[in-house]
Each structure stands twice: as structure tokens, then as C-alpha cells.
PDB file of N, CA and C in Angstrom:
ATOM      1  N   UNK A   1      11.871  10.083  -3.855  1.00  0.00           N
ATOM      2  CA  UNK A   1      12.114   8.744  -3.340  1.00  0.00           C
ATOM      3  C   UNK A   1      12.576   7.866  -4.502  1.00  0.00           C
ATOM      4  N   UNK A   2      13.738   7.414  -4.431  1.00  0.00           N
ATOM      5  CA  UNK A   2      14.236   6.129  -5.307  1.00  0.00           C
ATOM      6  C   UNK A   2      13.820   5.179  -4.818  1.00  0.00           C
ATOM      7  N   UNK A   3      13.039   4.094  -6.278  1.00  0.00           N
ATOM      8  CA  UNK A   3      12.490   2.844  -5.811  1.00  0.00           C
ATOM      9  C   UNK A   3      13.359   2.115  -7.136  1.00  0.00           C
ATOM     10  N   UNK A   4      13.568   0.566  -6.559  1.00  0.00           N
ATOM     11  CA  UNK A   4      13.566  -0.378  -7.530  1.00  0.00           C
ATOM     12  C   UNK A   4      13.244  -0.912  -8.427  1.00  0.00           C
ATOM     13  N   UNK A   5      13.632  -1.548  -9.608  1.00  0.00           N
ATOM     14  CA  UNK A   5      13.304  -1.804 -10.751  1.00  0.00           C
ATOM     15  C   UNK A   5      12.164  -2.453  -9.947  1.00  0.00           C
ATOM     16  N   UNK A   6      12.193  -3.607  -9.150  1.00  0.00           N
ATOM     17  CA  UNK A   6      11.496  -4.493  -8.886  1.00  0.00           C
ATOM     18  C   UNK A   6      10.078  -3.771  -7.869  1.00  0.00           C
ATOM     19  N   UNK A   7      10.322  -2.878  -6.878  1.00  0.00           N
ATOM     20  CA  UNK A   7       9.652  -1.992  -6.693  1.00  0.00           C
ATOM     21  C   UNK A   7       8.686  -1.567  -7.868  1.00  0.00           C
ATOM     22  N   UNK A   8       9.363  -0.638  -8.876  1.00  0.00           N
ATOM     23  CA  UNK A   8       8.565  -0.492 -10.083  1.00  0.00           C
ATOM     24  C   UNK A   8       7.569  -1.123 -10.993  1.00  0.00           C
ATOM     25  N   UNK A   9       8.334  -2.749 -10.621  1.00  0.00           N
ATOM     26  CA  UNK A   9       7.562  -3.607 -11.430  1.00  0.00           C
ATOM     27  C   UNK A   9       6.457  -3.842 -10.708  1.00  0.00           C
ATOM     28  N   UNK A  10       6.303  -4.046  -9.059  1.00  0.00           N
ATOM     29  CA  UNK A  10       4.991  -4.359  -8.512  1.00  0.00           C
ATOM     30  C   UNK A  10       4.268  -3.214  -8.603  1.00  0.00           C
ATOM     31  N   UNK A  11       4.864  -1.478  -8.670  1.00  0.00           N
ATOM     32  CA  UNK A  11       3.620  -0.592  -8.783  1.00  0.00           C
ATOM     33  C   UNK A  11       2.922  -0.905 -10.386  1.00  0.00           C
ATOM     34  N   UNK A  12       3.854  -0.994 -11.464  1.00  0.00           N
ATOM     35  CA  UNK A  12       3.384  -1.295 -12.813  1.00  0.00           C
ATOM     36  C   UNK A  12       2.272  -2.510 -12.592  1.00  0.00           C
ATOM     37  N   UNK A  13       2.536  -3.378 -11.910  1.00  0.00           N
ATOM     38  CA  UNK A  13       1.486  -4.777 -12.136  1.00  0.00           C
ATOM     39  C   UNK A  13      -0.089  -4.446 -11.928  1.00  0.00           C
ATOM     40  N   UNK A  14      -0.781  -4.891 -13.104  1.00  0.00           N
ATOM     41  CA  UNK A  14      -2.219  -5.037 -13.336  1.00  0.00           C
ATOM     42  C   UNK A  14      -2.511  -6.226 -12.567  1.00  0.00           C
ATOM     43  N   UNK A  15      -1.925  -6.758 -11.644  1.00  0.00           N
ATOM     44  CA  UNK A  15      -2.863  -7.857 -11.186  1.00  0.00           C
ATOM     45  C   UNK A  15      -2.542  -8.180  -9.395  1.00  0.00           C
ATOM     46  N   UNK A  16      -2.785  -8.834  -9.027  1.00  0.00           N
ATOM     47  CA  UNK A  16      -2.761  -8.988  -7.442  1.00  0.00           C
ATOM     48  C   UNK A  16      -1.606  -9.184  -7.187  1.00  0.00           C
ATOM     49  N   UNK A  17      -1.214  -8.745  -6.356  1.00  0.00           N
ATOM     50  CA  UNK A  17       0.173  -8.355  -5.693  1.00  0.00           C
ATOM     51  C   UNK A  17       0.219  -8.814  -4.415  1.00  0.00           C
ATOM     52  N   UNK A  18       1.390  -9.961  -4.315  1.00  0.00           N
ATOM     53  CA  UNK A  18       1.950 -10.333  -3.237  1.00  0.00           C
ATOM     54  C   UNK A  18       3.384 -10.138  -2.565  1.00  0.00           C
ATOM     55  N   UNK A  19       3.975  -9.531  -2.168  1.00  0.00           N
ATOM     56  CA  UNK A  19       5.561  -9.261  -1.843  1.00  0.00           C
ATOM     57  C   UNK A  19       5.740  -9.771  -0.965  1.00  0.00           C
ATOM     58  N   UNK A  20       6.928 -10.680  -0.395  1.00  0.00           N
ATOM     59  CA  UNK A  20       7.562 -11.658   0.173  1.00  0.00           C
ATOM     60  C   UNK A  20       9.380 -11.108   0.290  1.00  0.00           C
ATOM     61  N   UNK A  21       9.676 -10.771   1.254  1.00  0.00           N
ATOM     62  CA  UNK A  21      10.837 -10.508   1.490  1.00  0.00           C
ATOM     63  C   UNK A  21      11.140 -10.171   2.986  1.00  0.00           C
ATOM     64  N   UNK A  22      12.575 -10.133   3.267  1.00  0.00           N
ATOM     65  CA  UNK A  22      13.293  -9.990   4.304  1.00  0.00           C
ATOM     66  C   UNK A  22      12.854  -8.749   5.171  1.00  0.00           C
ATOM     67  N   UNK A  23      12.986  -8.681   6.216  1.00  0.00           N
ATOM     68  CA  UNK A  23      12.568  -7.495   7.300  1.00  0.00           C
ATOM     69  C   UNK A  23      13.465  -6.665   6.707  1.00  0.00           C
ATOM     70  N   UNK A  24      12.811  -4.807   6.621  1.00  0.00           N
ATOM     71  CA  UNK A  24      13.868  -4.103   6.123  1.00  0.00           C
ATOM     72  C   UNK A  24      13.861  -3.826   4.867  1.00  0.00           C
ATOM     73  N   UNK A  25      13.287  -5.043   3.764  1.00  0.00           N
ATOM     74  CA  UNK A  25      13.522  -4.432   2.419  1.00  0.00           C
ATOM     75  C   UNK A  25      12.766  -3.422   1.565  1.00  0.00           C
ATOM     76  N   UNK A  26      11.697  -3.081   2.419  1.00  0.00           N
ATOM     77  CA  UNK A  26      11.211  -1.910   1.890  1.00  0.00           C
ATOM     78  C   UNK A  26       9.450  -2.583   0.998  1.00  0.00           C
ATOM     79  N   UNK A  27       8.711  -4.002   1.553  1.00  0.00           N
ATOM     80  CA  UNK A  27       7.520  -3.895   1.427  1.00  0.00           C
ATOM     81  C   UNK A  27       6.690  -3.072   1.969  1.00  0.00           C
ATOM     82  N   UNK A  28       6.167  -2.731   3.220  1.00  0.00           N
ATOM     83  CA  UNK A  28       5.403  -1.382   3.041  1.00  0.00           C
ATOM     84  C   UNK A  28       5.324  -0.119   2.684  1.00  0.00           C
ATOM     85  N   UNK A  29       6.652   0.090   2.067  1.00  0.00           N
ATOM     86  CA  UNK A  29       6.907   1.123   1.480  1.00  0.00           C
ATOM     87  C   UNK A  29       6.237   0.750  -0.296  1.00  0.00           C
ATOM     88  N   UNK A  30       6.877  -0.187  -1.011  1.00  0.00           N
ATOM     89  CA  UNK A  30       6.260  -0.662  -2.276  1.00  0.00           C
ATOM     90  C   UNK A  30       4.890  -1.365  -1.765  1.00  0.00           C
ATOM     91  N   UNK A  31       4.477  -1.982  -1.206  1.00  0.00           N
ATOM     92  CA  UNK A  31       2.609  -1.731  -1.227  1.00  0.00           C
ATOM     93  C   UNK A  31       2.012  -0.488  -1.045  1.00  0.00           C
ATOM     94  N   UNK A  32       2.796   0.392  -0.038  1.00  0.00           N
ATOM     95  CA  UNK A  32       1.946   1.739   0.266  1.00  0.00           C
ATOM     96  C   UNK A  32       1.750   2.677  -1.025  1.00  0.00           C
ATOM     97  N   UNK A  33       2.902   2.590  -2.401  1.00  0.00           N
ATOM     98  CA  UNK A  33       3.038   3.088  -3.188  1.00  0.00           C
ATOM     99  C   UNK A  33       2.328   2.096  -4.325  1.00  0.00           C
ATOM    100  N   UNK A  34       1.961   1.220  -4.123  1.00  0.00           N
ATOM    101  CA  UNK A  34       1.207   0.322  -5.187  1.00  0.00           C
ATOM    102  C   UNK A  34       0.032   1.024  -4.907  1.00  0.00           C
ATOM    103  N   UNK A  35      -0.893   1.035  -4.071  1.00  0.00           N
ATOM    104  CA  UNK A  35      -1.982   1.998  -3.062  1.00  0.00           C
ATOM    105  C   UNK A  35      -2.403   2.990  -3.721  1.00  0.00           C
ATOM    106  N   UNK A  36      -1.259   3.693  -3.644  1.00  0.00           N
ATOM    107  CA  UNK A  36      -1.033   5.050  -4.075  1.00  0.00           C
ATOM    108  C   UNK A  36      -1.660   5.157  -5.506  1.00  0.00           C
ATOM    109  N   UNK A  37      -0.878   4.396  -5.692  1.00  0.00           N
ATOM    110  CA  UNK A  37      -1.108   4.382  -7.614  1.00  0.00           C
ATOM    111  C   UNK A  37      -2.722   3.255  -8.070  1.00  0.00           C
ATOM    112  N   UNK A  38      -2.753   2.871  -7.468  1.00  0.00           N
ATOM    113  CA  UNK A  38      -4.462   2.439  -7.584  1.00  0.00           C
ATOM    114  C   UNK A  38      -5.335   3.369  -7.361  1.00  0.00           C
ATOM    115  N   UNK A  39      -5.450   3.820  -6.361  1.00  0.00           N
ATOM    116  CA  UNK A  39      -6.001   5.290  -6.136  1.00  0.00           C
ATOM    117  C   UNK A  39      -6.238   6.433  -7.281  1.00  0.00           C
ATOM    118  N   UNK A  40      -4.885   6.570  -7.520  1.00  0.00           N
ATOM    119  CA  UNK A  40      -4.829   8.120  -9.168  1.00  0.00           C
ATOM    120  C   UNK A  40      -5.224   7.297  -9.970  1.00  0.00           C
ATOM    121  N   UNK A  41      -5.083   5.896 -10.172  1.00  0.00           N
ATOM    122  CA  UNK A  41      -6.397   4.976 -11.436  1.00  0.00           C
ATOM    123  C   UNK A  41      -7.633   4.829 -11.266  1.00  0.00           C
ATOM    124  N   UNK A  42      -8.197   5.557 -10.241  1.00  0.00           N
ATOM    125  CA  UNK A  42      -9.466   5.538  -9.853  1.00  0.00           C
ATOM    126  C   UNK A  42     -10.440   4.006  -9.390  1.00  0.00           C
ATOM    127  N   UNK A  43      -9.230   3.743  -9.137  1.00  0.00           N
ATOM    128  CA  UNK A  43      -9.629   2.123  -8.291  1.00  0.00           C
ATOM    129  C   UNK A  43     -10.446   2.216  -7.187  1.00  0.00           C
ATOM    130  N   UNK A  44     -11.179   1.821  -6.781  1.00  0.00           N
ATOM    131  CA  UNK A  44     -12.536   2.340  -5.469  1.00  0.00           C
ATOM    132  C   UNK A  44     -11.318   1.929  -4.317  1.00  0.00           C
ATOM    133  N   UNK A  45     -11.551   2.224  -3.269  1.00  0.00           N
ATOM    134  CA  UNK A  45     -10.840   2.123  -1.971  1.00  0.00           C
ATOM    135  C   UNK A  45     -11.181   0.994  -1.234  1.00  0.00           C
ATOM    136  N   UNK A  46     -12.608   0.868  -1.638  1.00  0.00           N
ATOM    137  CA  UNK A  46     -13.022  -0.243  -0.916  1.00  0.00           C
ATOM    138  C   UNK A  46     -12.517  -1.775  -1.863  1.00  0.00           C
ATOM    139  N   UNK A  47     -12.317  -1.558  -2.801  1.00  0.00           N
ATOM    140  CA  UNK A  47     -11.750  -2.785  -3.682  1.00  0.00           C
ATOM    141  C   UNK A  47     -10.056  -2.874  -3.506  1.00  0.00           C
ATOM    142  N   UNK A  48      -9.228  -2.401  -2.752  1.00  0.00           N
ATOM    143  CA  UNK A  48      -8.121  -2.213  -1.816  1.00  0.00           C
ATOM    144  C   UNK A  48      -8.073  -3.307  -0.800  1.00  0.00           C
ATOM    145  N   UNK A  49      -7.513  -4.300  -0.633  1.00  0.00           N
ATOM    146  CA  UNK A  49      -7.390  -5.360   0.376  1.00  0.00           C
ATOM    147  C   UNK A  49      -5.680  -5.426   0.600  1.00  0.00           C
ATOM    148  N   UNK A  50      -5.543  -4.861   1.731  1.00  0.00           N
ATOM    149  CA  UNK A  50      -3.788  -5.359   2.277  1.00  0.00           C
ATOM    150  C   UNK A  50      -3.934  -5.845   3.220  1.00  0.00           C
ATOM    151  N   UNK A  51      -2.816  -6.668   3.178  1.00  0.00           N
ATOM    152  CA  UNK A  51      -2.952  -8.013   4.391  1.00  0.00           C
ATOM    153  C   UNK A  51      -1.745  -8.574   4.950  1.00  0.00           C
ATOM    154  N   UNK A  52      -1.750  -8.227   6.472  1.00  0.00           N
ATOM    155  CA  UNK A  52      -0.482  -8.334   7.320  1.00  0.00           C
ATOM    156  C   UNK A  52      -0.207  -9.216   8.310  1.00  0.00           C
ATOM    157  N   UNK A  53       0.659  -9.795   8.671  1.00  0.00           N
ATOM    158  CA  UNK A  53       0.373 -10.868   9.719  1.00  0.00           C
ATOM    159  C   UNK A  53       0.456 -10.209  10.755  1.00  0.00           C
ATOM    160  N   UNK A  54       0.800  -8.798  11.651  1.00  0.00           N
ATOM    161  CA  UNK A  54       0.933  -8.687  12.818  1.00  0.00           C
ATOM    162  C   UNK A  54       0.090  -7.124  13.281  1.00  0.00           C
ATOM    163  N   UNK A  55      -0.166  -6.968  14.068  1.00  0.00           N
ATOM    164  CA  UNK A  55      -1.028  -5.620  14.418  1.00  0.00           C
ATOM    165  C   UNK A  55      -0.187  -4.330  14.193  1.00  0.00           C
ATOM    166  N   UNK A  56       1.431  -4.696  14.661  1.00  0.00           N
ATOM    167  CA  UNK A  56       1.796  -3.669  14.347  1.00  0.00           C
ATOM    168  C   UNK A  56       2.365  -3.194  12.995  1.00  0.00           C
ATOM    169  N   UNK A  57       2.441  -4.451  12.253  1.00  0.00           N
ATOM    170  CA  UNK A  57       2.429  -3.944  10.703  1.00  0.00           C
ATOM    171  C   UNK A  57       1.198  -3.528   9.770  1.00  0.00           C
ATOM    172  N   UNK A  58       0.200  -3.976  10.330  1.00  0.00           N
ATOM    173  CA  UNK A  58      -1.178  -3.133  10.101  1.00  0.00           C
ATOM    174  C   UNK A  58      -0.946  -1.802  10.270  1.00  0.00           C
ATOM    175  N   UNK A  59      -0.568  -1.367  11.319  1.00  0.00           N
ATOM    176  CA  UNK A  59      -0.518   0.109  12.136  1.00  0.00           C
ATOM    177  C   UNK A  59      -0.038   0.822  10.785  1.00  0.00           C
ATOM    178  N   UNK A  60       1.683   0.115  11.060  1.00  0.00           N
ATOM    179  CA  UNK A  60       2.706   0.845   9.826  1.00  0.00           C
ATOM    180  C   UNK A  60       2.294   1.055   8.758  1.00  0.00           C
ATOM    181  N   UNK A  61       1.378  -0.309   7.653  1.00  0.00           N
ATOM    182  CA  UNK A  61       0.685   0.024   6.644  1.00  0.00           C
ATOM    183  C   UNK A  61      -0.382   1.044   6.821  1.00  0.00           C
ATOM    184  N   UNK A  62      -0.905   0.979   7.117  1.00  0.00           N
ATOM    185  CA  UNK A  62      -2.262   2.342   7.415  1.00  0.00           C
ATOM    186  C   UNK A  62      -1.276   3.863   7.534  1.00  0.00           C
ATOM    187  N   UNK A  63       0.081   3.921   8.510  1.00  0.00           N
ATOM    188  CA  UNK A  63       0.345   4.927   8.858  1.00  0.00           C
ATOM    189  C   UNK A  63       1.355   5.861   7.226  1.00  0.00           C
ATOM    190  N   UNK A  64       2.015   4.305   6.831  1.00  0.00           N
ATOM    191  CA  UNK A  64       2.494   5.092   5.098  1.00  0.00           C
ATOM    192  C   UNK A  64       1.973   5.094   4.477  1.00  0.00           C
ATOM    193  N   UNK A  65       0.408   4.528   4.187  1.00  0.00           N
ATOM    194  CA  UNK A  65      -0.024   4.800   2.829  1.00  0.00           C
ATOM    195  C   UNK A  65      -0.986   6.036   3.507  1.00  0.00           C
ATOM    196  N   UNK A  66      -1.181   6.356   4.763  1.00  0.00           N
ATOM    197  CA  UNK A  66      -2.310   8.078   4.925  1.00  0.00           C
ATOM    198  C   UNK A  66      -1.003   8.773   4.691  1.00  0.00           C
ATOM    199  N   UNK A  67       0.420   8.619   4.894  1.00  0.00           N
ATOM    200  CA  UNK A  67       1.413  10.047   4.854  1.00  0.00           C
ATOM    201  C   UNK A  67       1.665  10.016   3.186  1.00  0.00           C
ATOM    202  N   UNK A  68       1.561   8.775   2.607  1.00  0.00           N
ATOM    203  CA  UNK A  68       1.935   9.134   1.774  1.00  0.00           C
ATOM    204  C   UNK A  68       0.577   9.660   0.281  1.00  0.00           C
ATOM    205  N   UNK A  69      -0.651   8.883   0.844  1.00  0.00           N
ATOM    206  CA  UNK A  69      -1.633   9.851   0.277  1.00  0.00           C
ATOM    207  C   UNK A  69      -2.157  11.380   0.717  1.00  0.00           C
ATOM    208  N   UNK A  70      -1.652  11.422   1.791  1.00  0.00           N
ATOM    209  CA  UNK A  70      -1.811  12.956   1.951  1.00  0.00           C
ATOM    210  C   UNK A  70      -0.991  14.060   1.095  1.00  0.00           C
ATOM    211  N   UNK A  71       0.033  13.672   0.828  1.00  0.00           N
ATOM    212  CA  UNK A  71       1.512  13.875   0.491  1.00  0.00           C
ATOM    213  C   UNK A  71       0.480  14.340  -1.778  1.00  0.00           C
ATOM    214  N   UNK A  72      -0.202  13.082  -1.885  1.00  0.00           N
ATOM    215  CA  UNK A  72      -0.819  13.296  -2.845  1.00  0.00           C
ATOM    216  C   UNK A  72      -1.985  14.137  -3.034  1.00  0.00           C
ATOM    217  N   UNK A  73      -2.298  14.343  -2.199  1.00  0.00           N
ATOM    218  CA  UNK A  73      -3.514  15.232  -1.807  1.00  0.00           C
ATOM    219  C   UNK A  73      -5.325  14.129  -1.431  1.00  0.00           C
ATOM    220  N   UNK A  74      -4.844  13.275  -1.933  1.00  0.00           N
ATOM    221  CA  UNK A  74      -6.020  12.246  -1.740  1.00  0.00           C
ATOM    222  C   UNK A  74      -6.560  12.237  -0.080  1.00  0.00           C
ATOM    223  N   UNK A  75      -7.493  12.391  -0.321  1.00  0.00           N
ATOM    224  CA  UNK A  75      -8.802  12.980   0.585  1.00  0.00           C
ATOM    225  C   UNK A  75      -8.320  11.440   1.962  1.00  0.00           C
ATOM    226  N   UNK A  76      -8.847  12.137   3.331  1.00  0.00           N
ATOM    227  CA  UNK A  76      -8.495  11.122   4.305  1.00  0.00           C
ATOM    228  C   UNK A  76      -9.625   9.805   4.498  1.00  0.00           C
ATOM    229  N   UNK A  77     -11.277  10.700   3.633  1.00  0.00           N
ATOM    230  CA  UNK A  77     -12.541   9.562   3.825  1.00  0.00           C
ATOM    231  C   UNK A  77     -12.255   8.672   2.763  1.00  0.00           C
ATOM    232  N   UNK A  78     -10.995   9.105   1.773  1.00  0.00           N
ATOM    233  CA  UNK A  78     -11.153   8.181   0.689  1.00  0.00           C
ATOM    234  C   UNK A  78     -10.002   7.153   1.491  1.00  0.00           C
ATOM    235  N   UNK A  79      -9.063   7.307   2.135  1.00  0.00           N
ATOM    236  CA  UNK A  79      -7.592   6.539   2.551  1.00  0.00           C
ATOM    237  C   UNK A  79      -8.468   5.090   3.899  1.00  0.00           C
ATOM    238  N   UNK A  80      -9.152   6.221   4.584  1.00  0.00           N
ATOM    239  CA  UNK A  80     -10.414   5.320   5.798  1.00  0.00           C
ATOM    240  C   UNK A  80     -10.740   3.973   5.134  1.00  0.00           C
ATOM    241  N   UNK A  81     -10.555   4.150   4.029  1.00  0.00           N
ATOM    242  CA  UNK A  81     -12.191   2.947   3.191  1.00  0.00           C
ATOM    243  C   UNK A  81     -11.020   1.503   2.371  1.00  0.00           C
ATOM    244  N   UNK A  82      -9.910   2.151   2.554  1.00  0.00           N
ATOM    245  CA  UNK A  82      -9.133   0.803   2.555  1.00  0.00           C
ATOM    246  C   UNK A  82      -8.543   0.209   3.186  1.00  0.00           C
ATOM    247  N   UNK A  83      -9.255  -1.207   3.063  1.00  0.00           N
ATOM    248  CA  UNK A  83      -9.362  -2.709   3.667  1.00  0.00           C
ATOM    249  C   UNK A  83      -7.764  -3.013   4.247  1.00  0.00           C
ATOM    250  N   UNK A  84      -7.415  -2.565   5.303  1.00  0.00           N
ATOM    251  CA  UNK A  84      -5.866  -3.227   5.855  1.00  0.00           C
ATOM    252  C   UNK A  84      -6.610  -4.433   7.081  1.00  0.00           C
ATOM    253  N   UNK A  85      -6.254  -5.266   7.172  1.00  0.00           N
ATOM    254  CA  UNK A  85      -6.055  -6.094   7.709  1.00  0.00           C
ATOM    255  C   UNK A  85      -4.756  -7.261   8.039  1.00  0.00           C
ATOM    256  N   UNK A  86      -5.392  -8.000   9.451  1.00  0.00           N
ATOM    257  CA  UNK A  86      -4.192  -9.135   9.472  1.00  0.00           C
ATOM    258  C   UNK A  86      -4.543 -10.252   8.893  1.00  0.00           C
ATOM    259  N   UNK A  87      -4.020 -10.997   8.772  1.00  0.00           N
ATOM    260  CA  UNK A  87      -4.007 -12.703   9.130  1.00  0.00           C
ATOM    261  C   UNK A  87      -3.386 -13.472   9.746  1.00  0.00           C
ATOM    262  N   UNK A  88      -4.467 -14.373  10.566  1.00  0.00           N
ATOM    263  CA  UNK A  88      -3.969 -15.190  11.363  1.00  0.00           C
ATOM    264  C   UNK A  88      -4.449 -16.806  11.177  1.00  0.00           C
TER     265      UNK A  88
END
């Protein structure tokens, strides 16, 4: 998978991560892979908070970051234990 410099830069970031962009540009793909990479840093799952405004982008987030931690081998009780939610 080719990702963006800018992509790159939010998996690189040590600190809270917010992405803001156009339908299409590929945020749940760069949060699901920010995820990802918290995870192999041994970041607890439960200290994992993503946050969506609509149910079905909840769905989508939950559904790329389990394909794509499976993909890593990371266990499914560990993928369960992070915090996706909406806001309303």
C-alpha cells in the first residue's frame, strides 16, 4: 500500500491525532494505519480512542483497522478493546 508523505507524517506523530479532510481522501485508511502502528508500540488498546460522526463510519473504522490488524497478525481480543466511537 502507498501512503502519503502526509499520511506518513500522521502515522510518525507522537501525539493526538486529528485528520480533517474531504470524503474519499483516504482518513480511515491513515487512522486505521496510525492504530496499527500504536499497537506494534505496545500502546494498550484500551488507551486507543477514535472518533466518528456517523454509525456508518464507525462500522468502516472498526471494519479496516480488524482487516488490517489481522493482516498483522494482532490478536482479535486485542482489536475488540479499542475505543471507536461517534460524536454527536
Amino acid at each position: 500500500m502507498k501512503i502519503s508523505e502526509e499520511q506518513q507524517a500522521i502515522i510518525n506523530s507522537k501525539v493526538d491525532t486529528i485528520v480533517i479532510s474531504n470524503p474519499g481522501a483516504g482518513k480511515t485508511t491513515t487512522l486505521a494505519l496510525k492504530v496499527i502502528d500504536l499497537l506494534k508500540n505496545n500502546i494498550k488498546p484500551e488507551k486507543i480512542l477514535c472518533i466518528t460522526y456517523t454509525t456508518k463510519a464507525k462500522k468502516e473504522m472498526f471494519d479496516t483497522i480488524y482487516r488490517m490488524a489481522k493482516a498483522q497478525e494482532i490478536s482479535e481480543s486485542i482489536i475488540l478493546k479499542i475505543n471507536i466511537h461517534t460524536f454527536h
